[in-house]
Protein backbone atom coordinates (compact mmCIF):
# COMPACT_ATOMS: atom_id res chain seq x y z
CA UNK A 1 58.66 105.39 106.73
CA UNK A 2 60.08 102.92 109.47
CA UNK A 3 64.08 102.53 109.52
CA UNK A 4 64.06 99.59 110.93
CA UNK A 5 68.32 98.28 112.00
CA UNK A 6 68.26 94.40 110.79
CA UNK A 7 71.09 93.74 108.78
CA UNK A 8 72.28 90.25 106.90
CA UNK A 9 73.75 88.12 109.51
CA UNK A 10 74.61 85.31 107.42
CA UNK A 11 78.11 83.75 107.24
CA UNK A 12 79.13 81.83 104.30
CA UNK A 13 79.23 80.21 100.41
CA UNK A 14 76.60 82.97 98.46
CA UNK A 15 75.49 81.21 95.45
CA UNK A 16 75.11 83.83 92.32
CA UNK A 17 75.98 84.33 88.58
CA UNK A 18 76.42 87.85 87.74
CA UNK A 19 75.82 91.64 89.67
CA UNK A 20 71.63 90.70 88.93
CA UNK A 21 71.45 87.99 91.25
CA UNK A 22 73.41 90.12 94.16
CA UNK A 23 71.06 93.23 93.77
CA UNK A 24 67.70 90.97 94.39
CA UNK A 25 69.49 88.67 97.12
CA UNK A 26 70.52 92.04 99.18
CA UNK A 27 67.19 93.64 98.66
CA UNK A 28 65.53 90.77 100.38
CA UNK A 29 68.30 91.01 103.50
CA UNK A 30 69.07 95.08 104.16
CA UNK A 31 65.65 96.83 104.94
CA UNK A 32 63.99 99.20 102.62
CA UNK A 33 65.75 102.79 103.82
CA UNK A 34 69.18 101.51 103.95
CA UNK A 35 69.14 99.20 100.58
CA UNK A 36 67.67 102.29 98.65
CA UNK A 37 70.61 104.41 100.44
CA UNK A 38 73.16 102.27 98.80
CA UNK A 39 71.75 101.30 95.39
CA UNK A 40 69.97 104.41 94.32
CA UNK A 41 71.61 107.23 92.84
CA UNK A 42 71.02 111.00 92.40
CA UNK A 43 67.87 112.81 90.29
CA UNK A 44 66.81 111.51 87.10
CA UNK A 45 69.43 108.38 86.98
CA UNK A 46 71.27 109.14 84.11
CA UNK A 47 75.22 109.12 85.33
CA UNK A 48 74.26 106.31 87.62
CA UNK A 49 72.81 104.10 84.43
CA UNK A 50 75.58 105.37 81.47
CA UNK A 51 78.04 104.06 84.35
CA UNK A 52 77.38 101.20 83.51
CA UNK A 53 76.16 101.32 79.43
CA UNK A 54 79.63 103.38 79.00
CA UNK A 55 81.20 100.21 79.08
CA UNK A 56 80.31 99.32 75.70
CA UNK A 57 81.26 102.35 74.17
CA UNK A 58 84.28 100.63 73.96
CA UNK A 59 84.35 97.12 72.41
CA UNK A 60 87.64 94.35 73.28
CA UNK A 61 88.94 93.03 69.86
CA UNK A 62 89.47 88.85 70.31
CA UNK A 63 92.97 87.46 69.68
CA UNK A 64 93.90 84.25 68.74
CA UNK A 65 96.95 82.19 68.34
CA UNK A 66 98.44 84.67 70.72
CA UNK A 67 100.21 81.59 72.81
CA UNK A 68 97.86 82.44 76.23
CA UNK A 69 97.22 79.88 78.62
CA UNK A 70 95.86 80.60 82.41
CA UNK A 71 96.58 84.47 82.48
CA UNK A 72 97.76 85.92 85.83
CA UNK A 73 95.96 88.59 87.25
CA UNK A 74 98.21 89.06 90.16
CA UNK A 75 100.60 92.36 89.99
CA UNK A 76 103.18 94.18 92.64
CA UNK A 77 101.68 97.81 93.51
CA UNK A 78 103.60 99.55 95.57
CA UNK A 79 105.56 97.26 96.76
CA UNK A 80 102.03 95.09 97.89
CA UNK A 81 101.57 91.46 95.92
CA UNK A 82 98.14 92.44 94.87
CA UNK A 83 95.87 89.17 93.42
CA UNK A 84 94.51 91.20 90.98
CA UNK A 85 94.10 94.66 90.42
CA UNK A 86 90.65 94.89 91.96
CA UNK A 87 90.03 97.03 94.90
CA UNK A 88 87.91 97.56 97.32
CA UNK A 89 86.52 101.28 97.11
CA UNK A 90 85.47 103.39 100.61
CA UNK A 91 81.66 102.78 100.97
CA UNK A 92 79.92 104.05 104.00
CA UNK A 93 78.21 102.20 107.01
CA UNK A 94 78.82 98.57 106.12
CA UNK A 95 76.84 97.97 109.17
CA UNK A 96 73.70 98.86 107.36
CA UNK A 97 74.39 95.53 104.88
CA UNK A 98 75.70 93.19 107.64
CA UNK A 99 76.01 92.87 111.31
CA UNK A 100 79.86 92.50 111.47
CA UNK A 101 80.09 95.18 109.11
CA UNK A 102 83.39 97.14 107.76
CA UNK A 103 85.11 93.93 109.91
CA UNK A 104 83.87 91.37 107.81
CA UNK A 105 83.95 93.25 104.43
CA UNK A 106 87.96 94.18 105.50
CA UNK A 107 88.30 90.42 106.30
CA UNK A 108 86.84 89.39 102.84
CA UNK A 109 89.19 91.77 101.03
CA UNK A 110 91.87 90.31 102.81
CA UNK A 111 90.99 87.09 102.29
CA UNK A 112 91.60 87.97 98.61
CA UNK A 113 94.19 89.64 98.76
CA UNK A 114 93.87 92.74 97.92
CA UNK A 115 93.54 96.83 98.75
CA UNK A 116 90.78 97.54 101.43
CA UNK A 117 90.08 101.73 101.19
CA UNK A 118 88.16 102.22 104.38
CA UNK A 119 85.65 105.42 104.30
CA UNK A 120 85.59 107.95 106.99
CA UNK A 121 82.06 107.23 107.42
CA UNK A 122 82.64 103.82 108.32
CA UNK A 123 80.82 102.16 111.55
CA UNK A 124 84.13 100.55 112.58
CA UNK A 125 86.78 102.07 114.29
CA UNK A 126 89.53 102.36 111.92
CA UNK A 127 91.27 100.10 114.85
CA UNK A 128 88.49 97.92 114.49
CA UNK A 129 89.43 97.24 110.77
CA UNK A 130 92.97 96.49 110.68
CA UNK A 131 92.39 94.05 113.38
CA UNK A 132 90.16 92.26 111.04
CA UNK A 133 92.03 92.89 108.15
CA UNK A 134 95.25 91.84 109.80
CA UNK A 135 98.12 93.92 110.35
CA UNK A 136 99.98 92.94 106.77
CA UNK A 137 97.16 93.73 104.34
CA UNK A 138 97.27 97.42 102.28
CA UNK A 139 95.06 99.54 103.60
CA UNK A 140 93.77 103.45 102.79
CA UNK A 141 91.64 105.57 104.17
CA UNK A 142 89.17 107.76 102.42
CA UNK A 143 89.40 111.42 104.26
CA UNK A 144 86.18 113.70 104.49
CA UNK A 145 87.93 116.46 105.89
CA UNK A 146 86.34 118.24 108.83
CA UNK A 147 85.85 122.01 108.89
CA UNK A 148 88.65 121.75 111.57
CA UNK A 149 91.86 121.44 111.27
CA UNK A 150 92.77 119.85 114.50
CA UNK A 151 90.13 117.47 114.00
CA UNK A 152 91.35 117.17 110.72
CA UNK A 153 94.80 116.45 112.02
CA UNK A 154 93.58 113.08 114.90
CA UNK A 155 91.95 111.81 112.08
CA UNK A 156 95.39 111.74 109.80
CA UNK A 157 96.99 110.42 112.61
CA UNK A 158 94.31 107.80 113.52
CA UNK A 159 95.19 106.66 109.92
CA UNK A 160 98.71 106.69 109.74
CA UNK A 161 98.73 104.57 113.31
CA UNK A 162 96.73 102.17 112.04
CA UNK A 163 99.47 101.27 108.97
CA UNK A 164 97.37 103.07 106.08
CA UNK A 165 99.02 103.65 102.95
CA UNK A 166 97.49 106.23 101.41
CA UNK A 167 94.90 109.21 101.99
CA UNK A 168 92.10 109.26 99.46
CA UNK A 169 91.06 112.74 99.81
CA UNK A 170 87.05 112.68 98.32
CA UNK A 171 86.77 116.16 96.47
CA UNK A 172 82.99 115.58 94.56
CA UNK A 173 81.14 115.12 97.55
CA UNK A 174 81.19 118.71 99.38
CA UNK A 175 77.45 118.71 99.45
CA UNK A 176 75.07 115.81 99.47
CA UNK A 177 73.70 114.91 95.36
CA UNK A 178 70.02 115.10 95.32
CA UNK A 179 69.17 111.83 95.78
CA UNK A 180 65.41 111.58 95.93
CA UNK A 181 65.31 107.85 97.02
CA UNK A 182 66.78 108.62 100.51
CA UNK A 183 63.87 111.51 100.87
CA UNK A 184 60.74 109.05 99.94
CA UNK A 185 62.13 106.21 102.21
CA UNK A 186 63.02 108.61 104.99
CA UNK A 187 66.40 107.44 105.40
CA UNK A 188 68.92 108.15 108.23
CA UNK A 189 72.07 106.55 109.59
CA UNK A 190 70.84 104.14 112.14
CA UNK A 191 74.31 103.59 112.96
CA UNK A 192 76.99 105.37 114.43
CA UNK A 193 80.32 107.15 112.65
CA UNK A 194 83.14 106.23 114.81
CA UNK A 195 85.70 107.95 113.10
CA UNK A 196 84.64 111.15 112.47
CA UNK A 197 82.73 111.50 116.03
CA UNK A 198 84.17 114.28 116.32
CA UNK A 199 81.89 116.70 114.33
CA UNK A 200 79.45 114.12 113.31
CA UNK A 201 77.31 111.04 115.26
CA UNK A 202 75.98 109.82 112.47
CA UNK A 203 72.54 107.93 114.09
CA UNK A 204 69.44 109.63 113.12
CA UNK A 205 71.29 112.03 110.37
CA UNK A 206 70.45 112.18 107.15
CA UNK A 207 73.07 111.85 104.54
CA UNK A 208 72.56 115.83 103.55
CA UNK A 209 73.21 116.48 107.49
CA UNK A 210 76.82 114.16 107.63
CA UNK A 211 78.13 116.13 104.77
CA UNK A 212 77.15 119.17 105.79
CA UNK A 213 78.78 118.70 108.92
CA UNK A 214 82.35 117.69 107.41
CA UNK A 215 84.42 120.37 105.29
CA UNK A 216 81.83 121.97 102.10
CA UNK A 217 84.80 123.86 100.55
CA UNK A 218 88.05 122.26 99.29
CA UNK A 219 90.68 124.17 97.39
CA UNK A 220 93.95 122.95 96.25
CA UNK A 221 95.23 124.28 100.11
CA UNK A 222 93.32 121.06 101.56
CA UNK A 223 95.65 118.66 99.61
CA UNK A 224 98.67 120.61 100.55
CA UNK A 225 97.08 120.54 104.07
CA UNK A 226 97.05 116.83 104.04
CA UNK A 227 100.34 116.38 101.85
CA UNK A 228 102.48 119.13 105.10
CA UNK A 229 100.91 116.62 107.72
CA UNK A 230 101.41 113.70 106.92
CA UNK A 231 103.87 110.90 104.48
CA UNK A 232 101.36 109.38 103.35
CA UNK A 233 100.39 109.81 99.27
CA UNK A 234 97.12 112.36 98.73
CA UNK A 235 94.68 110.80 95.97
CA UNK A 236 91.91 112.72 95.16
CA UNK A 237 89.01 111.07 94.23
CA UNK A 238 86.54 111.93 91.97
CA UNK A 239 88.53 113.67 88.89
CA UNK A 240 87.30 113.55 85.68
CA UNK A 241 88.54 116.65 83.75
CA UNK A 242 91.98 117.61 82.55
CA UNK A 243 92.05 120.62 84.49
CA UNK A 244 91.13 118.76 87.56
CA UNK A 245 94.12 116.84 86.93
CA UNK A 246 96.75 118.99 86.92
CA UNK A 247 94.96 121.54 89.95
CA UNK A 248 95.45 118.34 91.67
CA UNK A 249 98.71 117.36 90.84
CA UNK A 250 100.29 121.12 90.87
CA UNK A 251 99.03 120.76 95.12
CA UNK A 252 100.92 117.88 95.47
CA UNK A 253 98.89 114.41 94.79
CA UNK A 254 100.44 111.81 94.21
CA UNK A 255 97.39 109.91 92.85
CA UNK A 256 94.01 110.57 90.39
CA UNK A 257 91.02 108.97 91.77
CA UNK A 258 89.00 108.99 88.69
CA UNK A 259 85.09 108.21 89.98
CA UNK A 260 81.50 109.91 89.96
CA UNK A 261 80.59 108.79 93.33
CA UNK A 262 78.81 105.95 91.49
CA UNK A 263 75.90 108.14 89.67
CA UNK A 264 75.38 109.39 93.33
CA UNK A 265 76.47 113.39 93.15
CA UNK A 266 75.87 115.28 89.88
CA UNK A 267 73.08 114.16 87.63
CA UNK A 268 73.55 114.55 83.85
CA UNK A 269 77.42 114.51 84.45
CA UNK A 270 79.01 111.85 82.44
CA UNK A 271 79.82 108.52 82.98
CA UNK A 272 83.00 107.64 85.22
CA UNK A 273 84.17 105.13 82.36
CA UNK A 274 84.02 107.98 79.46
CA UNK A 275 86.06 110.58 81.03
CA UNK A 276 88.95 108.14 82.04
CA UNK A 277 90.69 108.34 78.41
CA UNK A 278 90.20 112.02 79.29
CA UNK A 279 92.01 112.06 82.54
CA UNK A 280 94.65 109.20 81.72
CA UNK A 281 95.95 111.77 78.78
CA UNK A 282 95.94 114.35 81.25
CA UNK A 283 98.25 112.19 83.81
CA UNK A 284 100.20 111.02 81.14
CA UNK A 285 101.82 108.29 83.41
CA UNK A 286 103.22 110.84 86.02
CA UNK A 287 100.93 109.26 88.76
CA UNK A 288 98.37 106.00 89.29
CA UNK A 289 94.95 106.47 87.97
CA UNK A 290 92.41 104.41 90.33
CA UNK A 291 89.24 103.98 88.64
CA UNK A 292 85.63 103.31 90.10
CA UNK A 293 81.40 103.95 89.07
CA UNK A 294 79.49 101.04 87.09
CA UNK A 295 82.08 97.90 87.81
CA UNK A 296 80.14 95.23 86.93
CA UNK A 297 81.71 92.59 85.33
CA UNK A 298 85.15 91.62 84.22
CA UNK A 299 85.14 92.84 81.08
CA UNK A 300 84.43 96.28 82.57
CA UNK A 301 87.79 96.01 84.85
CA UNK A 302 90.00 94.58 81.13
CA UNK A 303 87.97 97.65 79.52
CA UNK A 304 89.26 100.14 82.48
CA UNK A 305 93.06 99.15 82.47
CA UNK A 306 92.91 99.40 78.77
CA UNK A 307 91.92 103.07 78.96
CA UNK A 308 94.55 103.96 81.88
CA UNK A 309 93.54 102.69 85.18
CA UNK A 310 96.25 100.66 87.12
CA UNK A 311 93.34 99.64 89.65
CA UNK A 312 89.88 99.01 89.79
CA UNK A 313 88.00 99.78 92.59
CA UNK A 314 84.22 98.10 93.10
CA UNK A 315 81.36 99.32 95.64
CA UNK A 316 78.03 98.02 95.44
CA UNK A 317 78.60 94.76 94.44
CA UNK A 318 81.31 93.63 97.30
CA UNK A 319 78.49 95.16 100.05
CA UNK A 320 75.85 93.47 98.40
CA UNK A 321 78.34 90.28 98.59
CA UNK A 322 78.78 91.57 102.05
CA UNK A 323 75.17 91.18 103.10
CA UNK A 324 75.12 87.74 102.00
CA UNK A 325 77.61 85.90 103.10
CA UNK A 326 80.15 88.11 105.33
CA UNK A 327 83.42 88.09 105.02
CA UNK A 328 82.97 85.30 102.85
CA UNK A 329 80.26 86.42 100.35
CA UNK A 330 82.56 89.85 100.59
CA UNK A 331 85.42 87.43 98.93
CA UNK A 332 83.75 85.52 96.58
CA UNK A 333 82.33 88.67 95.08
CA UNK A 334 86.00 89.50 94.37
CA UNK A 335 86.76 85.93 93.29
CA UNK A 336 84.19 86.04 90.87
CA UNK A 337 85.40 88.93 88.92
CA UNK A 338 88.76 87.72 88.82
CA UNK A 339 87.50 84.92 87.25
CA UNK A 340 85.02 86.56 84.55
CA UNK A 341 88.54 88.96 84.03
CA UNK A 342 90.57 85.82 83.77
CA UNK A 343 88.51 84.94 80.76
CA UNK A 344 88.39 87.99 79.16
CA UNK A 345 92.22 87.82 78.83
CA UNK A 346 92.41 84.92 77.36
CA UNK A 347 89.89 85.35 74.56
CA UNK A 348 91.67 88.99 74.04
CA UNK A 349 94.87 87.44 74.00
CA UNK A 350 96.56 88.84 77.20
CA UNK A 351 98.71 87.00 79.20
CA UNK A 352 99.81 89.89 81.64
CA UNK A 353 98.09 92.89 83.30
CA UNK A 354 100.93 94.95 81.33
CA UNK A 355 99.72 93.56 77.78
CA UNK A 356 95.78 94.54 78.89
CA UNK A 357 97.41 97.64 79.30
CA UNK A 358 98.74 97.79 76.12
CA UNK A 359 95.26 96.77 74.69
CA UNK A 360 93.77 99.02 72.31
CA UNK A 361 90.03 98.86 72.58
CA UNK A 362 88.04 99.52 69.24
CA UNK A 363 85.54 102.24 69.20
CA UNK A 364 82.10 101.32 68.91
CA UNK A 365 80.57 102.55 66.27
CA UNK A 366 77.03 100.76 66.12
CA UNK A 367 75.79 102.78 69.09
């Protein structure tokens, strides 16, 4: 099948009402390869759909007369003015959703005012992004680690040049997830990698071939690797056992990534959202917990920081904002769920991200 390069190109106000309206409005602007490439998800679907039906596993209890008028979602994390504690997760090849690519999604997210995590498979230069995401807005950078070391070491100092604060260190993707969608549609990059150019192109691979090219076996010795070469705090992304937690912590992190690649990697693993409790126990407030897989709505970001998180990191629905609008439909897509977690708060009676923190969520028992 054809995989055709024409991207949205379209700068501006995207009108929607929920995640719905964004999947069908990007499906009609990224062709057929590349739009299956980022919504589908690995085998059978499972982990990618209980993403999202985990939610309500959990149910928010309403409060009244709790005194709650026009919450504030804004928070400090370190030591950034954050205008809510929604972040933008690493997601590959923006250029496949819009022209301007990783510089107008890093412009949106700046816009907004918030954490932009840029993916080593970007098709921006990492210079590329700051510049659009302005030299005072938080930035990370999401580290597939080459299989070597002195490649491994220009691409920690590309990041640390370019004023990121933290190295998200992706530990569930050594090997592509079997994601069937990508083989019927023929998919390939049809863009290049800039960052990682190194060991990997990126136009005409498939995604099997781009992981396969970057490092397939990570040990606790890769995050003391990264931790011995650099200042910068080592997440690692994609925890979500207890044991995972601590091999992570005992190498040095300084950070739990808590995310299944969103239903991309293992099938018949379980949802991102059920083993946070799991992990957050395991942390036990030593570290931040960053959560990501099924973000939806605002409800699903109060439901998250009730359960641990201290930020919430959404994908699909920012590129599918992305291919809309730009920089701007990138923003709004953030706006909106501020706005739907604004609401939340003040029918649960929270006034301050600390007291959705202390939130107990009720167990649903109807399911």
């Amino acid at each position: 099948m054809s995989n055709s390069y024409i991207t949205g190109s379209f700068e501006g106000h995207i009108d929607f009402i929920n995640y719905q309206d964004l999947v069908e409005g990007a499906s009609k602007v990224i062709p057929g390869p590349s739009f299956g490439y980022i919504h589908s998800g690995a085998e059978d679907l499972y982990t990618y759909d209980q993403n999202v039906t985990a939610f309500n596993h959990k149910l928010i209890v309403p409060h009244v007369l709790m005194d709650v008028e026009q919450p504030d979602t804004s928070f400090t994390f370190d030591n950034d003015k954050l205008t809510a504690p929604i972040i933008m997760a690493p997601v590959a090849a923006h250029a496949l959703a819009h022209e301007k690519a990783e510089e107008a999604s890093a412009k949106g997210v700046s816009d907004f005012g918030t954490i932009y995590t840029a993916s080593s498979f970007a098709s921006r230069s990492l210079e590329d992004i700051r510049a659009a995401a302005g030299t005072t807005s938080p930035l990370w950078f999401q580290f597939y680690m080459s299989k070597d070391d002195g490649i491994n070491l220009n691409i920690i100092d590309i990041a640390e040049r370019n004023g990121a604060k933290a190295i998200i260190l992706t530990a569930d993707a050594t090997v592509g997830g079997n994601r069937e969608t990508d083989r019927r549609t023929g998919f390939t990059f049809p863009v290049p990698l800039p960052i990682v150019k190194e060991y990997q192109s990126g136009v005409g691979q498939t995604m099997d071939t781009v992981y396969n090219s970057a490092k397939q076996k990570l040990s606790p010795k890769d995050v003391e690797f990264i931790a011995s070469h650099s200042k910068l705090p080592v997440y690692v992304k994609g925890v979500q056992a207890r044991e995972d937690v601590n091999r992570s912590l005992d190498a040095g992190a300084k950070g739990i990534w808590v995310s299944n690649h969103g239903g991309r990697q293992l099938d018949g693993g379980p949802a991102a959202f059920d083993s946070l409790q799991y992990v957050a126990e395991a942390v036990d407030g030593r570290v931040p917990i960053v959560f990501d897989s099924g973000v939806r709505r605002g409800q699903h970001i109060f439901k998250a920081l009730a359960s641990g998180a201290d930020l919430v990191a959404i994908g699909r629905p920012a590129i599918y904002g992305l291919s809309l609008g730009g920089s701007t439909g990138t923003r709004e897509v953030f706006e909106h769920l501020k706005h739907e977690l604004e609401i939340v708060r003040q029918l649960a009676g929270t006034q301050t991200i600390e007291d959705i923190r202390n939130t107990t969520l009720r167990n649903n028992n109807f399911i």
